[in-house]
Protein backbone atom coordinates (compact mmCIF):
# COMPACT_ATOMS: atom_id res chain seq x y z
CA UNK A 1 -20.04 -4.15 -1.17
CA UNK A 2 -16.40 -3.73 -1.28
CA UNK A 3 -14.35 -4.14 -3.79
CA UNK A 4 -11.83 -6.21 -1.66
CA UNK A 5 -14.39 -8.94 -0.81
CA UNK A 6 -15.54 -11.21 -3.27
CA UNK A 7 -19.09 -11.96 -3.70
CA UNK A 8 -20.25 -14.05 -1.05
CA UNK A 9 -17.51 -13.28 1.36
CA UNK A 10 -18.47 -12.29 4.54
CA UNK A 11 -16.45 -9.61 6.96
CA UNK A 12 -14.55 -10.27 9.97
CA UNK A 13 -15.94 -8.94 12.71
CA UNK A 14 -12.97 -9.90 14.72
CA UNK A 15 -10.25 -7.35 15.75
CA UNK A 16 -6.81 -7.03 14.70
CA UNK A 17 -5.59 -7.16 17.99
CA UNK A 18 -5.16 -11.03 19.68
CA UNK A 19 -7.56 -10.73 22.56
CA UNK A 20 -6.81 -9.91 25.86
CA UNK A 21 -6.47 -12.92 28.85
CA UNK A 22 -8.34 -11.50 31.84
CA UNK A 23 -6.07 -9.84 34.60
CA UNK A 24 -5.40 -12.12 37.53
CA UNK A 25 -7.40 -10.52 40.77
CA UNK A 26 -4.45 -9.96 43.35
CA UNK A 27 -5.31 -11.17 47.03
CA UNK A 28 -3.74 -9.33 49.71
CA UNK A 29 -2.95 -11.25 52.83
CA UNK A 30 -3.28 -8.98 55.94
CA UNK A 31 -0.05 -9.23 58.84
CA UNK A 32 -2.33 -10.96 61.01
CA UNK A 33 -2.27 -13.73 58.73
CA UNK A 34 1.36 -14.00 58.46
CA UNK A 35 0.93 -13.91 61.96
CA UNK A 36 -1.73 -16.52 62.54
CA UNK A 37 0.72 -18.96 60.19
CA UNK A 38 3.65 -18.36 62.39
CA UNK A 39 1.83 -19.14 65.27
CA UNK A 40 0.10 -22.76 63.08
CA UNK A 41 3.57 -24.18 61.82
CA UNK A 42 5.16 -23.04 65.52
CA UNK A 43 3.21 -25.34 67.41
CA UNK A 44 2.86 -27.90 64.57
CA UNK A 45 6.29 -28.64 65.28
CA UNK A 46 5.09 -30.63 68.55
CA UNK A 47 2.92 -32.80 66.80
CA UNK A 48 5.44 -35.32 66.13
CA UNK A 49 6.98 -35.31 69.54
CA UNK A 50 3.32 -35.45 71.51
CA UNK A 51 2.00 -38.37 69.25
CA UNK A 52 5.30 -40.32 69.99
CA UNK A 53 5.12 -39.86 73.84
CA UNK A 54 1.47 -40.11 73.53
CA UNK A 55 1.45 -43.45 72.08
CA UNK A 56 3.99 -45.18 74.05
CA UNK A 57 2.99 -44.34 77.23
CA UNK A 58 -0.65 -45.73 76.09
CA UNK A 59 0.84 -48.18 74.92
CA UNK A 60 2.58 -48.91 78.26
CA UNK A 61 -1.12 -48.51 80.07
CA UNK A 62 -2.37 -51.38 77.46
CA UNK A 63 0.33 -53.93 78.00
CA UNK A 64 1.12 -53.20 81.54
CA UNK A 65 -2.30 -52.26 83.01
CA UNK A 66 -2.44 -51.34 86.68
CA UNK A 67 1.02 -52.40 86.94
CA UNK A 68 2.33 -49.26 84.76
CA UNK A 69 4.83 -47.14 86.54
CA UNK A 70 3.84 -44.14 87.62
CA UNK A 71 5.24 -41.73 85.72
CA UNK A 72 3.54 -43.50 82.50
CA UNK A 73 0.09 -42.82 84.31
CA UNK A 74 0.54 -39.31 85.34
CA UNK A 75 2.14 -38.46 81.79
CA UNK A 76 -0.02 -39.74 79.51
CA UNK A 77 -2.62 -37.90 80.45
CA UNK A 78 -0.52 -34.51 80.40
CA UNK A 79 0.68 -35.45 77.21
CA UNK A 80 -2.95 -35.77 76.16
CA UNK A 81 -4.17 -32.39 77.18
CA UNK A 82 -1.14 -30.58 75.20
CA UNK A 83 -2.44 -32.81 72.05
CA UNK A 84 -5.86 -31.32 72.95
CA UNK A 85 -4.10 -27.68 73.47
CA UNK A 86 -2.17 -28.22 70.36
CA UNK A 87 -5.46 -28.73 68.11
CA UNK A 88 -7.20 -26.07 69.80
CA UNK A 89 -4.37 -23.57 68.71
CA UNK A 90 -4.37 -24.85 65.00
CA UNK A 91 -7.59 -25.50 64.82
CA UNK A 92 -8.35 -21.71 65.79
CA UNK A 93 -5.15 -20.67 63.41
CA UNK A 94 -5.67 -23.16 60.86
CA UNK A 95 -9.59 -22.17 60.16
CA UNK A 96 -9.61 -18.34 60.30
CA UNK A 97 -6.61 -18.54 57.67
CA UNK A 98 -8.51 -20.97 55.51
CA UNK A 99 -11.23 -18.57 55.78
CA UNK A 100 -8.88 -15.44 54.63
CA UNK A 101 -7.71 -17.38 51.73
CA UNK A 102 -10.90 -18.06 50.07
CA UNK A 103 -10.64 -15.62 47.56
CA UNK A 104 -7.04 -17.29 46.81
CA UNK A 105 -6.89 -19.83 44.04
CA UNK A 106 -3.62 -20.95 44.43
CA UNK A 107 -3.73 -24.31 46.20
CA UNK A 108 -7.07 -23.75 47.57
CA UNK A 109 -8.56 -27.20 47.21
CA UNK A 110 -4.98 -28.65 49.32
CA UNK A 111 -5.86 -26.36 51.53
CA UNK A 112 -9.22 -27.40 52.04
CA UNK A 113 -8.71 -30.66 52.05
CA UNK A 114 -5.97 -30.42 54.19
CA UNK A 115 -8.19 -28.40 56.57
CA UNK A 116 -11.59 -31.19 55.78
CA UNK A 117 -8.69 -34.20 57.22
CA UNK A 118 -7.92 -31.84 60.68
CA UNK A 119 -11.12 -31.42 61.62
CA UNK A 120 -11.80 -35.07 60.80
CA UNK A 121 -8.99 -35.96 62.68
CA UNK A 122 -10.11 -33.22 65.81
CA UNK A 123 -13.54 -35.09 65.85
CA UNK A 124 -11.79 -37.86 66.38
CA UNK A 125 -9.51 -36.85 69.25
CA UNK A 126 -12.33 -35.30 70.87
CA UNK A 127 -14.20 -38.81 70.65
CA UNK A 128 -11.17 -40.57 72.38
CA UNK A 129 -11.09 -38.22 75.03
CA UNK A 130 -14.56 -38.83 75.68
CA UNK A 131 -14.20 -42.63 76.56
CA UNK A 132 -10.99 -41.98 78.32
CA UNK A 133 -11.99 -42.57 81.51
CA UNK A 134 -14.14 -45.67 80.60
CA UNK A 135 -11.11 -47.00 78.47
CA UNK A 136 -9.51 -46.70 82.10
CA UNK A 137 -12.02 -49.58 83.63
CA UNK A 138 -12.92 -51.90 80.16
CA UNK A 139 -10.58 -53.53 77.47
CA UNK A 140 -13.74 -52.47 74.95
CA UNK A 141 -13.31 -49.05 75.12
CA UNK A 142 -9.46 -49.10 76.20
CA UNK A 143 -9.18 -50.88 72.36
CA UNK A 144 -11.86 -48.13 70.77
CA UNK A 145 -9.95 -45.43 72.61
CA UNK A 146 -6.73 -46.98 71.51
CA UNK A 147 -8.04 -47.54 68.11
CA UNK A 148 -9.37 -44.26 67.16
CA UNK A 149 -6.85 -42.20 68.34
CA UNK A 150 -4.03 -44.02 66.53
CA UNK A 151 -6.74 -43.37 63.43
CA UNK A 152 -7.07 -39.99 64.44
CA UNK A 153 -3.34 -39.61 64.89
CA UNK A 154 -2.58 -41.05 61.40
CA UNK A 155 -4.92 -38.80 59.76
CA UNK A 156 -3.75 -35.90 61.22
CA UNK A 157 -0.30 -36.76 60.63
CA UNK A 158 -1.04 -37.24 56.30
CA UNK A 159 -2.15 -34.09 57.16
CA UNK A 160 0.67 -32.15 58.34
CA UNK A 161 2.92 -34.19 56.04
CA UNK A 162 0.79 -32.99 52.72
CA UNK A 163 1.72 -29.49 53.59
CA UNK A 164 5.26 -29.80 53.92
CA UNK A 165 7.39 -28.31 50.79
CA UNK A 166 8.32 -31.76 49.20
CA UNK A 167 4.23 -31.98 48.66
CA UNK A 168 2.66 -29.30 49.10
CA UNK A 169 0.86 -28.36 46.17
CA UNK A 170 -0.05 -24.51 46.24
């Protein structure tokens, strides 16, 4: 035994040295995700303007009926295909960057759920397209169209607000 230990004492079988924190993997984004990004917060920028148009020319169609001008009839239903164009786009965007991040840490889990509400919210647009021409004939479905697409529409919406700068959380 040594004569620096007392009897009973027991070694450290620590090291001098504090112990090393594990290096932090580095993820490498390729261009084509810069890319794809560019191309998901381009077109995000019509949300706003297509849900706007989109819901007061419905809400035109609901008040007014048959006796809605025109224009609100023939727009409505353009405005609704460029909502449909605009989630295809992010959707397509939005998913294979989700994907590419995986191995990212940083704000994975408000990505994901910010990705979990689109889809959600695509479902849901895809329902109210569905009874669109039967919300054109019955004030059932005209409410469940109306209905789920303003609930589709709001939970997209928390969705794109969530990933603006003031909240984002990545």
């Amino acid at each position: 035994m040594s004569p620096l230990l007392g009897a009973g004492a027991v070694p450290s079988l620590a090291p001098d040295t504090a112990p090393r924190r594990p290096r932090v993997k580095a993820v490498e984004y390729s261009d084509m995700y810069e890319t794809r990004v560019a191309i998901h917060k381009f077109a995000s920028y019509a949300t706003i303007p297509l849900f706007i148009g989109q819901y007061l020319t419905g809400q035109t169609l609901v008040t007014k009926g048959t006796d809605s001008p025109q224009w609100v009839k023939s727009v409505h239903p353009m405005l609704a295909t460029g909502v449909a164009a605009l989630f295809a786009a992010n959707t397509v965007t939005g998913a294979w960057n989700w994907w590419d991040s995986r191995a990212d840490p940083a704000g994975r889990t408000w990505r994901t759920v910010h990705s979990a509400l689109m889809l959600l919210s695509d479902a849901g647009f895809v329902y109210v397209g569905s009874i669109s021409e039967e919300a054109k004939y019955s004030g059932s479905a005209r409410d469940r169209h109306r209905s789920a697409a303003i609930i589709s529409g709001s939970t997209a919406l928390l969705s794109y607000v969530m990933m603006l700068s003031p909240f984002r959380q990545d």
